[in-house]
Protein backbone atom coordinates (compact mmCIF):
# COMPACT_ATOMS: atom_id res chain seq x y z
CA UNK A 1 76.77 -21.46 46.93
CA UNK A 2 74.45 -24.14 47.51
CA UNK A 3 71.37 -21.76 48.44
CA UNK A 4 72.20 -19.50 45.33
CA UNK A 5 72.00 -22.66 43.09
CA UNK A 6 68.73 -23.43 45.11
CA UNK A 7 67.32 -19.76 44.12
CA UNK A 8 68.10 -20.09 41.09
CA UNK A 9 66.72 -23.78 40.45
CA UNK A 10 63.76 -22.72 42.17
CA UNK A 11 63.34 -19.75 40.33
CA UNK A 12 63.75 -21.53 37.03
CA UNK A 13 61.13 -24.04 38.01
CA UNK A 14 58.73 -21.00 38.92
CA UNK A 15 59.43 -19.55 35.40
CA UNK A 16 58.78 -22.27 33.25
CA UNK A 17 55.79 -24.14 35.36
CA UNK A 18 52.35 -23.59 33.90
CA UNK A 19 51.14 -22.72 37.76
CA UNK A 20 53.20 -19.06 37.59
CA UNK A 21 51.32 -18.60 34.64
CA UNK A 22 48.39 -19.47 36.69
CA UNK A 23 49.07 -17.30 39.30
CA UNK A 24 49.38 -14.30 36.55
CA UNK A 25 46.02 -14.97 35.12
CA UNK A 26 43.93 -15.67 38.89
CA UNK A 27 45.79 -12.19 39.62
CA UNK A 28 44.13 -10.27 36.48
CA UNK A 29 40.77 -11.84 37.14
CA UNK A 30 41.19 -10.89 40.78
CA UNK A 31 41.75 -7.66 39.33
CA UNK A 32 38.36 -7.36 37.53
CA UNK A 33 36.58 -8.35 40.71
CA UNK A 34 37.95 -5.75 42.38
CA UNK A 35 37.00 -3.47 39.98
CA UNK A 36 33.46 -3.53 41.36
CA UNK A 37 34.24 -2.28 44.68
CA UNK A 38 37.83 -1.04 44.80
CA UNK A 39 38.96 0.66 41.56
CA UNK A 40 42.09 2.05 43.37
CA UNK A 41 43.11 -1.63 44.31
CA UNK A 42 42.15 -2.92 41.45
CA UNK A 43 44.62 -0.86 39.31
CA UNK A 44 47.57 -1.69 41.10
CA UNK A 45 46.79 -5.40 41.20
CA UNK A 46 45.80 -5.93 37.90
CA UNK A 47 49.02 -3.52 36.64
CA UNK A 48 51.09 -5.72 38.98
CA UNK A 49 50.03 -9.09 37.55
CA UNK A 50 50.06 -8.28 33.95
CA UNK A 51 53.94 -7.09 35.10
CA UNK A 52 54.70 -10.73 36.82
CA UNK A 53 53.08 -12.33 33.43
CA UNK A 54 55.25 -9.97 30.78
CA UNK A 55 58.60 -10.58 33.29
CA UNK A 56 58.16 -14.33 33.06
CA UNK A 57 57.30 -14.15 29.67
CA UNK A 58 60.48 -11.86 28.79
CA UNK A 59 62.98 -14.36 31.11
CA UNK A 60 61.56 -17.44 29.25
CA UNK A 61 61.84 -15.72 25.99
CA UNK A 62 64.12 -12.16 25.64
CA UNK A 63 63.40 -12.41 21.90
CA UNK A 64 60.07 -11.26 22.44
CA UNK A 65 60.96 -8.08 24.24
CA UNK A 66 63.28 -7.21 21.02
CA UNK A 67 59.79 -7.90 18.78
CA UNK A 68 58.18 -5.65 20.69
CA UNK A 69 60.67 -3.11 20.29
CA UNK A 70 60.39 -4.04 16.84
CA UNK A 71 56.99 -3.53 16.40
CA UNK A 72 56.99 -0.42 17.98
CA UNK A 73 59.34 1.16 15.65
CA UNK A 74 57.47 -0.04 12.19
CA UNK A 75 53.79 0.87 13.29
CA UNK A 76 54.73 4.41 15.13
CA UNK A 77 53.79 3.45 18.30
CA UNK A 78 55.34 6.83 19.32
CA UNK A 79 52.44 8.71 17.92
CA UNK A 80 49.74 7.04 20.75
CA UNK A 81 52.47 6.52 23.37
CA UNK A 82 55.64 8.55 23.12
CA UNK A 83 58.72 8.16 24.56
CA UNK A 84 57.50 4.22 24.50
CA UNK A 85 60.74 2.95 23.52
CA UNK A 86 63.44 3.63 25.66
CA UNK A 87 61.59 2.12 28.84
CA UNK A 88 60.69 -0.70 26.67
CA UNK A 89 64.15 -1.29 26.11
CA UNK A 90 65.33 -0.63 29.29
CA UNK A 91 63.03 -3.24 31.03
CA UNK A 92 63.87 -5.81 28.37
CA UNK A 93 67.78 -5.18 29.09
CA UNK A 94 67.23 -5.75 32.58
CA UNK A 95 65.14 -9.05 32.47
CA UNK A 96 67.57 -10.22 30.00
CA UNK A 97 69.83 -9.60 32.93
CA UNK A 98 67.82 -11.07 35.72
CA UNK A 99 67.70 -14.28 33.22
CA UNK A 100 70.93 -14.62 33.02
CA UNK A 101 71.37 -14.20 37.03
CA UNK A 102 68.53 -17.13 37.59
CA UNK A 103 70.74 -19.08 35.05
CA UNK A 104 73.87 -18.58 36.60
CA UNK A 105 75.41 -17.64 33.19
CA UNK A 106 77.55 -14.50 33.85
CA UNK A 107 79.40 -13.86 30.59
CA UNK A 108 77.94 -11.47 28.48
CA UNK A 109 79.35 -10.93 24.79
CA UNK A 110 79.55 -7.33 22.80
CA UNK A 111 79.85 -7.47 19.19
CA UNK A 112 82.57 -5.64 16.78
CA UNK A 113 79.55 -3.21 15.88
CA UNK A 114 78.71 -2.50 19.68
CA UNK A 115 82.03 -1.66 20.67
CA UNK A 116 82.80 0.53 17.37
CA UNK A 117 79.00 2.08 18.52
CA UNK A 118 80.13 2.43 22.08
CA UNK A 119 83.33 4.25 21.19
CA UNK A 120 81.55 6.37 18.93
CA UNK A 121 78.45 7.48 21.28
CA UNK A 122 81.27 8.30 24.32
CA UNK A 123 83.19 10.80 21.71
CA UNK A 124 79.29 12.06 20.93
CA UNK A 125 79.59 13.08 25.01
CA UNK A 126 82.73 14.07 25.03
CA UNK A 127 82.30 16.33 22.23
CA UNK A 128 80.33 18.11 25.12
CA UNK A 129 83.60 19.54 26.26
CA UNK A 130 84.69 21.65 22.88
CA UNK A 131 81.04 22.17 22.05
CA UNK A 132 79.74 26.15 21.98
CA UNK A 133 76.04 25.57 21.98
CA UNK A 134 74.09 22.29 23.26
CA UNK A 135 70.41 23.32 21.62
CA UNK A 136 70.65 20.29 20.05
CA UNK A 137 72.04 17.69 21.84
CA UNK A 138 70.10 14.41 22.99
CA UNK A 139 71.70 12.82 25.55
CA UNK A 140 68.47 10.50 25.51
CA UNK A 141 68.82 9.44 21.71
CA UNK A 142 72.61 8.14 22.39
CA UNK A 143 71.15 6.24 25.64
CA UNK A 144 68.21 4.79 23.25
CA UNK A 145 70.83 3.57 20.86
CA UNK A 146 72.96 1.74 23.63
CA UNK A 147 69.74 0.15 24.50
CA UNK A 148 68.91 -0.46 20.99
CA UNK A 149 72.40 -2.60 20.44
CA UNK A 150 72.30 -3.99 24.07
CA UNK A 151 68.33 -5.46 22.88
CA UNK A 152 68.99 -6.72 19.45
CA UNK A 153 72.58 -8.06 20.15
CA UNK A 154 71.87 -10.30 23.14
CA UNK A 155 68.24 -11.45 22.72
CA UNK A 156 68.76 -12.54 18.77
CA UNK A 157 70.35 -15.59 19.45
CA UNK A 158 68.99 -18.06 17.09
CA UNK A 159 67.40 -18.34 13.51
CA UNK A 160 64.13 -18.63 14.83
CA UNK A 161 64.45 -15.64 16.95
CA UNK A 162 64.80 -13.43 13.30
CA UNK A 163 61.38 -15.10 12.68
CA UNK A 164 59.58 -13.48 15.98
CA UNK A 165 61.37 -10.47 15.26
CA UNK A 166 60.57 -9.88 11.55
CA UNK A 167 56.57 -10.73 12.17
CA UNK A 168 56.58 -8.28 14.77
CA UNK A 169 58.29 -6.03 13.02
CA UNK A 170 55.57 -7.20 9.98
CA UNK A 171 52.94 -6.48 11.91
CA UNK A 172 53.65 -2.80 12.46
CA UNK A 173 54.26 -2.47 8.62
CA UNK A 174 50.97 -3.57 7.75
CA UNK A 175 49.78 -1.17 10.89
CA UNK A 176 51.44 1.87 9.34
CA UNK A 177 50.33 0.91 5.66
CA UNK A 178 46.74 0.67 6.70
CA UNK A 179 46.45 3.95 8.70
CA UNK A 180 48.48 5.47 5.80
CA UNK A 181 46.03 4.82 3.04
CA UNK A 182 42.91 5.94 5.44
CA UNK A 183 45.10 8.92 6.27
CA UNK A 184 45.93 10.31 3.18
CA UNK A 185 42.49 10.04 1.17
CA UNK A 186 40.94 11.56 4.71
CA UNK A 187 43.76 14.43 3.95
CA UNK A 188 43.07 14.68 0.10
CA UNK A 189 39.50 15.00 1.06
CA UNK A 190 39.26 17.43 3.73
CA UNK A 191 40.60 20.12 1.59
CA UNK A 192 44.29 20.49 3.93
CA UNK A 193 45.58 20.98 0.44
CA UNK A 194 44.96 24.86 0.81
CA UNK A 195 47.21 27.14 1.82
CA UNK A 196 45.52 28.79 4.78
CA UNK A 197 44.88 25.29 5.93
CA UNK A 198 48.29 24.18 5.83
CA UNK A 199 48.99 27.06 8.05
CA UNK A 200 46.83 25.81 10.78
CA UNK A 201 47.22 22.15 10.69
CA UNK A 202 50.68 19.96 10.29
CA UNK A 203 49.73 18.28 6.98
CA UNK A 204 52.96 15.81 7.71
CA UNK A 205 50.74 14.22 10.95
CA UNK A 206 47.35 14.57 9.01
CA UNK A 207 48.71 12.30 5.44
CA UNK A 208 50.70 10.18 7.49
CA UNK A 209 48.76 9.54 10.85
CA UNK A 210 51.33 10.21 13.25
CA UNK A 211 54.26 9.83 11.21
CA UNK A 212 55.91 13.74 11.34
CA UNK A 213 57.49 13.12 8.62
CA UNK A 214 57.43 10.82 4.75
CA UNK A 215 60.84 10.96 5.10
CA UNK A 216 60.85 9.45 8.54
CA UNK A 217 57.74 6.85 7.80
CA UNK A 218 59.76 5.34 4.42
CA UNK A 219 63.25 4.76 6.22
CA UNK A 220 61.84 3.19 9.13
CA UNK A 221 60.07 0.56 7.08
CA UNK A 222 61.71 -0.03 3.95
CA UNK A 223 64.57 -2.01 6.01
CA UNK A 224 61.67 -4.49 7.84
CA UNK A 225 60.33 -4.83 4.23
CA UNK A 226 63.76 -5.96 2.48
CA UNK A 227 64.40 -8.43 5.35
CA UNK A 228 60.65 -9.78 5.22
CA UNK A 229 61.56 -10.54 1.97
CA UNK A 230 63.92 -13.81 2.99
CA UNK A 231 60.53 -15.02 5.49
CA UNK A 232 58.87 -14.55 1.95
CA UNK A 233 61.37 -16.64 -0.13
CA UNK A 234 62.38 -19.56 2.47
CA UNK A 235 59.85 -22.50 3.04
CA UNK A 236 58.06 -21.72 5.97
CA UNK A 237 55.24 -22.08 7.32
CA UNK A 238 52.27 -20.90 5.01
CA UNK A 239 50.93 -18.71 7.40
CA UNK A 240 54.21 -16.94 8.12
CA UNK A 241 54.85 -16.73 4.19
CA UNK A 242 51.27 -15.34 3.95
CA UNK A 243 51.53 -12.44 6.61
CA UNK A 244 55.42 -11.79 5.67
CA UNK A 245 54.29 -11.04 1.82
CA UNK A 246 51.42 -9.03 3.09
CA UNK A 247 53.65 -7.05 4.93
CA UNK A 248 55.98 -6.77 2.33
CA UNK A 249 53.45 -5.31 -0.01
CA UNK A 250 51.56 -3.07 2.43
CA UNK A 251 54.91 -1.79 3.46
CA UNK A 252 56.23 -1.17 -0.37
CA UNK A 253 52.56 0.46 -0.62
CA UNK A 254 53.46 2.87 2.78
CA UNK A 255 56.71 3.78 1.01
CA UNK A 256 55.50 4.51 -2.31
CA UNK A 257 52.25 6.47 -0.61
CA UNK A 258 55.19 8.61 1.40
CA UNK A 259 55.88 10.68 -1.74
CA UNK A 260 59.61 10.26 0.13
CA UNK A 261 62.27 10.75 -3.10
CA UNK A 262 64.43 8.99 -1.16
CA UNK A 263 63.04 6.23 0.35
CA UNK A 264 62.12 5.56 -2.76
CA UNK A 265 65.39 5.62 -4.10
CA UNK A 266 66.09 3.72 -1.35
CA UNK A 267 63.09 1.15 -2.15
CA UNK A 268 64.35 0.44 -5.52
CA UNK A 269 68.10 0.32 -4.92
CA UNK A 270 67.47 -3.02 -2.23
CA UNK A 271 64.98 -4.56 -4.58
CA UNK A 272 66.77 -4.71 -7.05
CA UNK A 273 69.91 -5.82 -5.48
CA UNK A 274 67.27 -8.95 -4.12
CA UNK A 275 66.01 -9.26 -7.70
CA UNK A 276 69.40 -9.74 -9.00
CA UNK A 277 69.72 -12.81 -6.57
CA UNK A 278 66.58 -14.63 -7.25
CA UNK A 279 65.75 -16.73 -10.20
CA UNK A 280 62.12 -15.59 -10.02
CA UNK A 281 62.93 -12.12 -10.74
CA UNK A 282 60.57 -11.73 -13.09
CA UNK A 283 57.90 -12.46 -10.70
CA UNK A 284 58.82 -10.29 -7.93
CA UNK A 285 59.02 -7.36 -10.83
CA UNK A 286 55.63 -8.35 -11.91
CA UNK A 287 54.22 -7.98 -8.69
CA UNK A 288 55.53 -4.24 -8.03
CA UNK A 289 54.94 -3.27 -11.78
CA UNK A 290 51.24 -4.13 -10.76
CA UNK A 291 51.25 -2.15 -7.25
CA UNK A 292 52.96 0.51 -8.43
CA UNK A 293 50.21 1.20 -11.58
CA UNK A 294 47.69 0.57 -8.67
CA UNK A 295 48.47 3.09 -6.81
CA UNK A 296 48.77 5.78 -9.70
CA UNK A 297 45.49 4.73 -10.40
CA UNK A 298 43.62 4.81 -7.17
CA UNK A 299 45.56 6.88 -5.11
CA UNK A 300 45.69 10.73 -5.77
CA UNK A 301 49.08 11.07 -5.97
CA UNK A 302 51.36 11.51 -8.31
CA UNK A 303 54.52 9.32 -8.05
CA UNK A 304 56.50 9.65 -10.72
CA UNK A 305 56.09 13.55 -10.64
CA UNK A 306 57.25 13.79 -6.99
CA UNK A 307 60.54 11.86 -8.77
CA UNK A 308 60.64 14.82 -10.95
CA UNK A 309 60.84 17.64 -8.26
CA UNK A 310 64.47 16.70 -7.62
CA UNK A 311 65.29 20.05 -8.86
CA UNK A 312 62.94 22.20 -7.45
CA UNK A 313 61.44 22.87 -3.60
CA UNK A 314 62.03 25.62 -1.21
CA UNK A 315 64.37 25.56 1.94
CA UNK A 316 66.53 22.59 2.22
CA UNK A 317 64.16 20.52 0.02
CA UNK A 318 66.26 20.18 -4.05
CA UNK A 319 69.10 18.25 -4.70
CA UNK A 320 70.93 21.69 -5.38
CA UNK A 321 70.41 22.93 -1.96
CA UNK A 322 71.52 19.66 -0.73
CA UNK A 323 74.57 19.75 -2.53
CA UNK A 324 74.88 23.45 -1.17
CA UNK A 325 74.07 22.10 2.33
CA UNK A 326 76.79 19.12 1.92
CA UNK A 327 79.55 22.40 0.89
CA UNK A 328 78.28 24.13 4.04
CA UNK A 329 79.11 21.42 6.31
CA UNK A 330 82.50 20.60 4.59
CA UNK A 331 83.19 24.64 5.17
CA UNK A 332 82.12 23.85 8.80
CA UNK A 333 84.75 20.61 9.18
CA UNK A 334 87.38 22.92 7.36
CA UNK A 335 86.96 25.53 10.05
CA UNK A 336 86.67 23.62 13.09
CA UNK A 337 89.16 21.08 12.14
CA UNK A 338 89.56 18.11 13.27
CA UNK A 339 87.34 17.98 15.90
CA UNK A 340 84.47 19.34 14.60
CA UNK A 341 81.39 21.82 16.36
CA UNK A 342 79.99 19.23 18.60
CA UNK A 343 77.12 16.95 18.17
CA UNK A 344 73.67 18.97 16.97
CA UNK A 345 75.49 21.78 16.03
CA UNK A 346 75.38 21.79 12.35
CA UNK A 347 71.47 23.45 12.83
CA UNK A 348 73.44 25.47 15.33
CA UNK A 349 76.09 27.08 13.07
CA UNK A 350 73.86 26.50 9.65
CA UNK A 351 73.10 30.22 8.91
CA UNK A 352 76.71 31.29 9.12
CA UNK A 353 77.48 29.09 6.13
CA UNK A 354 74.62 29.13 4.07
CA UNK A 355 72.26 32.79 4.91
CA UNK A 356 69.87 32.02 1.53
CA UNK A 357 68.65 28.90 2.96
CA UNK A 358 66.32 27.94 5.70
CA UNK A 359 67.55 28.72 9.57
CA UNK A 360 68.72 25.89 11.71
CA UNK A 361 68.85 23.57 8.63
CA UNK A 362 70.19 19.87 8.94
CA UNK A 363 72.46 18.27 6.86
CA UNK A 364 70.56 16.14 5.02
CA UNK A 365 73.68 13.59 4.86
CA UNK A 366 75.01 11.72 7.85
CA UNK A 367 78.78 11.46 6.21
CA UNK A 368 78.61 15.34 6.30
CA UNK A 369 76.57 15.50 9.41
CA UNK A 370 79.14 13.02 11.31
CA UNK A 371 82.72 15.14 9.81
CA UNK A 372 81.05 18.71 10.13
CA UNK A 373 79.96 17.72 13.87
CA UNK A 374 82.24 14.84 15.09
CA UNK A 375 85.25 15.68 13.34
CA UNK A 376 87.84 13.36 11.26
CA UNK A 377 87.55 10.75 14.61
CA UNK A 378 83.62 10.81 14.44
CA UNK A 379 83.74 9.57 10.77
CA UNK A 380 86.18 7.24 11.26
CA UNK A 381 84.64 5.40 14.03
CA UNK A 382 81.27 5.47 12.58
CA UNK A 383 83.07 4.02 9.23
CA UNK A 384 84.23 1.59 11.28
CA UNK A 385 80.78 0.53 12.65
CA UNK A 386 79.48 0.08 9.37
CA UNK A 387 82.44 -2.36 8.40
CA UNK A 388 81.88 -4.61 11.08
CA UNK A 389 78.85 -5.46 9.83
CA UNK A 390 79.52 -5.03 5.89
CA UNK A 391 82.39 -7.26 5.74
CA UNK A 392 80.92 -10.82 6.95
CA UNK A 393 78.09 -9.95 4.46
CA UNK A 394 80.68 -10.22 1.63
CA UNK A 395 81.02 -14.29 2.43
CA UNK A 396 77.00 -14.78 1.75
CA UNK A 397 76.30 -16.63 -1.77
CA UNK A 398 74.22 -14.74 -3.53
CA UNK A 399 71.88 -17.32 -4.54
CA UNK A 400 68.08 -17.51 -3.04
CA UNK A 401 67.48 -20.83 -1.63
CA UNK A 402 64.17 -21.80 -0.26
CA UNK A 403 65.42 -24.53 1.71
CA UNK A 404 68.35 -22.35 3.51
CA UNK A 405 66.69 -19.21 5.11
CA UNK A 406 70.06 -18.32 6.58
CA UNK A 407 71.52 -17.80 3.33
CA UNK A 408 68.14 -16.07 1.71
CA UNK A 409 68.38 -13.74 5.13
CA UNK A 410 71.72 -12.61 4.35
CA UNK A 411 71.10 -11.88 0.42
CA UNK A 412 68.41 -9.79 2.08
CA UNK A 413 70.88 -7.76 4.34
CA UNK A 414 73.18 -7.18 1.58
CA UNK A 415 70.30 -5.30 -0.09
CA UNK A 416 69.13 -4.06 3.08
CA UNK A 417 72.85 -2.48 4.23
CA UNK A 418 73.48 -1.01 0.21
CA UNK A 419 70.00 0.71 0.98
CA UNK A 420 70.72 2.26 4.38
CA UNK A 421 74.18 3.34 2.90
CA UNK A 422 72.22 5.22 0.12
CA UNK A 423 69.94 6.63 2.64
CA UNK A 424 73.06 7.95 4.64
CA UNK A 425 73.64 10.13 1.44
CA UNK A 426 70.37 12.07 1.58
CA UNK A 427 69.56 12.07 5.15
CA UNK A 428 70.73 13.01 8.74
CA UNK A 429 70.31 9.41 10.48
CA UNK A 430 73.29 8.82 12.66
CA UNK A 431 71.33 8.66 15.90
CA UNK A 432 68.15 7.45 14.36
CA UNK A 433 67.23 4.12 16.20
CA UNK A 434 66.04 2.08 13.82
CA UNK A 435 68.43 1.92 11.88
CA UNK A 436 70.94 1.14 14.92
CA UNK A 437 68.18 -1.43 15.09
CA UNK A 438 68.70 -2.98 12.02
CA UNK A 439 72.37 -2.97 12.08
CA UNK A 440 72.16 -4.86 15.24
CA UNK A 441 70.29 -7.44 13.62
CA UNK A 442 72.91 -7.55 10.76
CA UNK A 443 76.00 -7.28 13.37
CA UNK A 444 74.65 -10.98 15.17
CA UNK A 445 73.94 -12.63 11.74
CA UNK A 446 77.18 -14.57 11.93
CA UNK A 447 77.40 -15.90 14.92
CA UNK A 448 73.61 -17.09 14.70
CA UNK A 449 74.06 -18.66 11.67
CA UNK A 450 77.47 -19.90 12.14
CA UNK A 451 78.56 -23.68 10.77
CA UNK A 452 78.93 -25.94 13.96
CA UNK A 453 82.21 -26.60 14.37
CA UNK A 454 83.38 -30.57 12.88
CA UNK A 455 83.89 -33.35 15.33
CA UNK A 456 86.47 -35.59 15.70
C-alpha cells in the first residue's frame, strides 16, 4: 500500500511539474537534431515525445481530449484523416483511466442515458442472432458510440469544461464554414453543374469539401451552433464571446449554404425556441434576417427554392417518398414483429416493400428505422434514452441570464434536444456519433450544474 501511494504521489508530482513538460519539449528538439543524420530515429523520438506531452496533457486535463473529439466532428476531420475518431476516443478513455489509477480514485459513475445507450447497443448485437443478412451492420459505429458516451460523460465535469468543449467544437464550425464557401463557388465555377460531369465527379465532396453529404454537414453543426449560443449570451470573456458568435454565424452560414431542407428545418425550429427565451429577440432575428439576404445575394444559390422542392426529387429525395418510405418500414415491423429484421437491414429488405423507389434505400426516419430494425424493444429503449436526458431539461427557467451561464446553457439544450428530435423525423441517425455526442453533453448537465447541497 505504501509504495502504490508512493507511485502514485510520485507520478502526480511528475504530471503536474513544469520539468515533465520540459522533458517533452528537450525530447522534440532532440528530435529535430536528429533529423539531420538519423531520420529513422528521429521519427520515433519525436512521435514518442509529442505522445509523453499529449498523455500528460490529457491526465492533467481529460476535458481536452473530449474538445478534440469535438473538434473533430464539427470541422470533418474525417475527410484528411479518416477513421480519426474512434482511436481518438479510445486513447482519451484510457488516460482518463490511467488518471484515475495515479489518483487512486476507483469509482467510476454511468449516467441514466449511458446505461439506457448500453442496453440499447447490446440488443443492436444481439439482434445479430435473428438477423438474415449483415451487409449493413457496423459493429465499429456501436463501439464509437460507447466511446462517444464513455468521453463526454466522464471528462465534462465542470462548467468550465462546456467552455473548452464548445470553442473546440467552435473552431471546427468556423473550419467547415470557411472551406464551405471556397468549396461551393470553386463548384459553381468549374462547370460540375453538367450532367456528364456529375457523372464523373461526386458533386456532394466537391460543394462541400469533404463533407459526403449537406445532409450530413448541417446536422453535425447545427447542434455546436445552438449550444454556442449560451457562450454568446453569458458574460464571458470578450474574446470567448467574440469567437463563440463568429462561430455561431459561420456555422448558421454552413447550414444555410448546405441547401439541407432539413437542417434547415432543423436550424429554425432551435432558434426560435432560443428566441422565445431571450429578451433581445429582436436582435438575434435582425442578425439572421441580414445573413440570410446575404447569402441570397452573394451566394449562387437559391434558398428559399430548395424549401420549395419538398414535393419533388427522384429516389428517396420528396416528402411523398418519405412518407412512402416511413409505410415501408411500418410494413417491415408488421411482418417481422416484434423483433424486427436486425440492425442495417431496412436497405437490406427495402426493395421488397417499396420496388418504384431507389434499391437499398434508408429510412430517412430513425423512429421507423429503430421499430422496422430493432423491433418494439429497440424503440422503447432508445425512447428511453432520450427521456433521461429530456426530463431534467423540463426544470430549466426559461429566462436568458447573462450572469448565470448554467441556466442560458440549458435554455440552449432545450432548443438544441427539440431540434435533434425534429431531425429524428427526416433522417436515419440512430448510430450517428455526434449526436450521441451531444446527448452526452446534455445527459451530465445536471450533475455539473447541480446546487451544492446547504450546510448545517
Amino acid at each position: 500500500m505504501i509504495a502504490a501511494h508512493s507511485i502514485r504521489a510520485s507520478a502526480q508530482t511528475l504530471v503536474r511539474s513544469p520539468a515533465a513538460w520540459g522533458v517533452a519539449a528537450a525530447g522534440i528538439m532532440a528530435a529535430g537534431w536528429l533529423a539531420y543524420g538519423y531520420l529513422p530515429y528521429a521519427n520515433l523520438v519525436g512521435l514518442s515525445a509529442c505522445l509523453i506531452a499529449i498523455l500528460a496533457l490529457l491526465i492533467r486535463k481529460p476535458v481536452l481530449g473530449a474538445a478534440l473529439a469535438a473538434f473533430v466532428v464539427t470541422g470533418d476531420i474525417f475527410a484528411y484523416v479518416p477513421r480519426s475518431l474512434s482511436p481518438l476516443l479510445a486513447v482519451v478513455v484510457v488516460v482518463f483511466l490511467l488518471g484515475r489509477l495515479l489518483q487512486g480514485e476507483w469509482q467510476l459513475t454511468f449516467t441514466p442515458l449511458t446505461k439506457w445507450a448500453l442496453l440499447l447497443f447490446a440488443w443492436h448485437l444481439l439482434s445479430a442472432a435473428w438477423a438474415s443478412s449483415y451487409d449493413y451492420f457496423s459493429l465499429a459505429g456501436l463501439y464509437r458510440n460507447v466511446l462517444v458516451l464513455l468521453v463526454f460523460t466522464w471528462c465534462v465535469q465542470k462548467p468550465s469544461d462546456y467552455v473548452y468543449v464548445l470553442v473546440a467544437a467552435g473552431a471546427g464550425i468556423l473550419l467547415t464554414a470557411v472551406l464551405s464557401v471556397k468549396s461551393i463557388l470553386d463548384f459553381f465555377s468549374s462547370g460540375l453543374l453538367s450532367p456528364e460531369m456529375g457523372l464523373l465527379h461526386r458533386t456532394g465532396t466537391s460543394r462541400f469539401s469533404g463533407w459526403l453529404d449537406p445532409n450530413i454537414l448541417s446536422q453535425t453543426i447545427v447542434p455546436f451552433v445552438g449550444l454556442s449560443y449560451a457562450l454568446v449570451r453569458t458574460r464571458l470573456p470578450v474574446m470567448i464571446r467574440a469567437f463563440a458568435c463568429t462561430a455561431l454565424l459561420a456555422g448558421i452560414l454552413a447550414v444555410l449554404l448546405s441547401l439541407s431542407r432539413a437542417g434547415m428545418l432543423c436550424l429554425a425550429v432551435m432558434l426560435l425556441l432560443i428566441v422565445v427565451a431571450d429578451r433581445r429577440r429582436w436582435v438575434i432575428l435582425s442578425v439572421v434576417g441580414v445573413l440570410l439576404v446575404l447569402v441570397v445575394m452573394v451566394f449562387p444559390v437559391n434558398v428559399f427554392g430548395r424549401i420549395g422542392t419538398l414535393a419533388q426529387g427522384r429516389g428517396d429525395a420528396s416528402i411523398n417518398q418519405r412518407t412512402e418510405l416511413m409505410g415501408a418500414g411500418l410494413r417491415m415491423f408488421e411482418d417481422s414483429f416484434p423483433l424486427g429484421v436486425g440492425l442495417g437491414n431496412f436497405r437490406t429488405f427495402s426493395m421488397d416493400y417499396m420496388q418504384d423507389l431507389c434499391w437499398s434505400a434508408i429510412p430517412h426516419n430513425t423512429y421507423t428505422e429503430i421499430l422496422s430494425e430493432m423491433g418494439i424493444i429497440g424503440l422503447i429503449l432508445f425512447v428511453g434514452a432520450l427521456s433521461s436526458v429530456a426530463v431534467p431539461l423540463v426544470r430549466v427557467k426559461r429566462i436568458m441570464d447573462s450572469e448565470n451561464f448554467g441556466q442560458n446553457l440549458g435554455i440552449c439544450m432545450q432548443a438544441v434536444f427539440a431540434a435533434m428530435l425534429v431531425s429524428y423525423m427526416f433522417l436515419s441517425m440512430s448510430t450517428y456519433a455526434p449526436y450521441w455526442m451531444v446527448l452526452a453533453l446534455i445527459a451530465v448537465y445536471p450533475k455539473v450544474f447541480a446546487e451544492p447541497a446547504p450546510t448545517a
